[in-house]
Protein backbone atom coordinates (compact mmCIF):
# COMPACT_ATOMS: atom_id res chain seq x y z
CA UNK A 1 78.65 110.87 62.38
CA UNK A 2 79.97 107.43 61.93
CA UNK A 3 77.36 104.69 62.10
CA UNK A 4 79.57 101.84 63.01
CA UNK A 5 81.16 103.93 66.08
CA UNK A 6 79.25 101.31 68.95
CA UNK A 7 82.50 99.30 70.32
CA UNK A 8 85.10 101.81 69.65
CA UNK A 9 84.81 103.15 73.71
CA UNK A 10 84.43 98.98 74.74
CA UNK A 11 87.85 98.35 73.01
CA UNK A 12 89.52 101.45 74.47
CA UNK A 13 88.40 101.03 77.80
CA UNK A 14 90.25 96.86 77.40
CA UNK A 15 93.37 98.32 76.08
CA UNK A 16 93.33 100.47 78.91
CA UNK A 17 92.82 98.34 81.82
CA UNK A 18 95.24 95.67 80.23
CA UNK A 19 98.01 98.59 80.21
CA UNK A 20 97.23 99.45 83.73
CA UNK A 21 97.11 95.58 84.94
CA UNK A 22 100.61 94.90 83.28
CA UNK A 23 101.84 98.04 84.96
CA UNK A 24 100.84 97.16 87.85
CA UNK A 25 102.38 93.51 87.60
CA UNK A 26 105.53 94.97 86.41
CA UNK A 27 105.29 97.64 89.76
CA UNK A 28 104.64 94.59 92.00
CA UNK A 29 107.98 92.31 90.33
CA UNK A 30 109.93 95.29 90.92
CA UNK A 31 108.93 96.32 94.62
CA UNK A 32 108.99 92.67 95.56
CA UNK A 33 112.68 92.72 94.94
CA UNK A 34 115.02 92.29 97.72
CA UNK A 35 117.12 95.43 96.21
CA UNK A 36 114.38 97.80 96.90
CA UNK A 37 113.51 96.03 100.83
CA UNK A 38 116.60 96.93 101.03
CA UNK A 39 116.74 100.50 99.83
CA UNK A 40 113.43 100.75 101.75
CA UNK A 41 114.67 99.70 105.43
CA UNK A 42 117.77 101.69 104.97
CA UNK A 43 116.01 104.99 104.09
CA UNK A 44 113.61 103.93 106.94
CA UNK A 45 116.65 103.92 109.30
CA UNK A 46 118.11 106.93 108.36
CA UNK A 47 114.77 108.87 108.84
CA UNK A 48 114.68 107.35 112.46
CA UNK A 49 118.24 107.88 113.20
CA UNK A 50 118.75 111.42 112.14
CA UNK A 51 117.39 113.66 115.30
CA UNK A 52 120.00 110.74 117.68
């Protein structure tokens, strides 16, 4: 066993959660886009038009 081993699961654990928070930023820029409102409310109609 490794003696030194204490902060190794500390360090992985803040690369982690800094990977998922600059997902999710880069999730949030994209789906705040007027492009994908638009995509949105179009496949949104379509669902709700198709049995008319």
């Amino acid at each position: 066993m490794f003696l030194n081993d204490k902060g190794m699961t500390t360090a992985e654990y803040a690369i982690g959660t800094l990977a998922a928070a600059g997902l999710a930023t880069l999730l949030l820029v994209i789906l705040k886009g007027d492009w994908v409102m638009g995509l949105l409310q179009g496949l949104l109609q379509k669902a709700f038009t198709a049995g008319a």
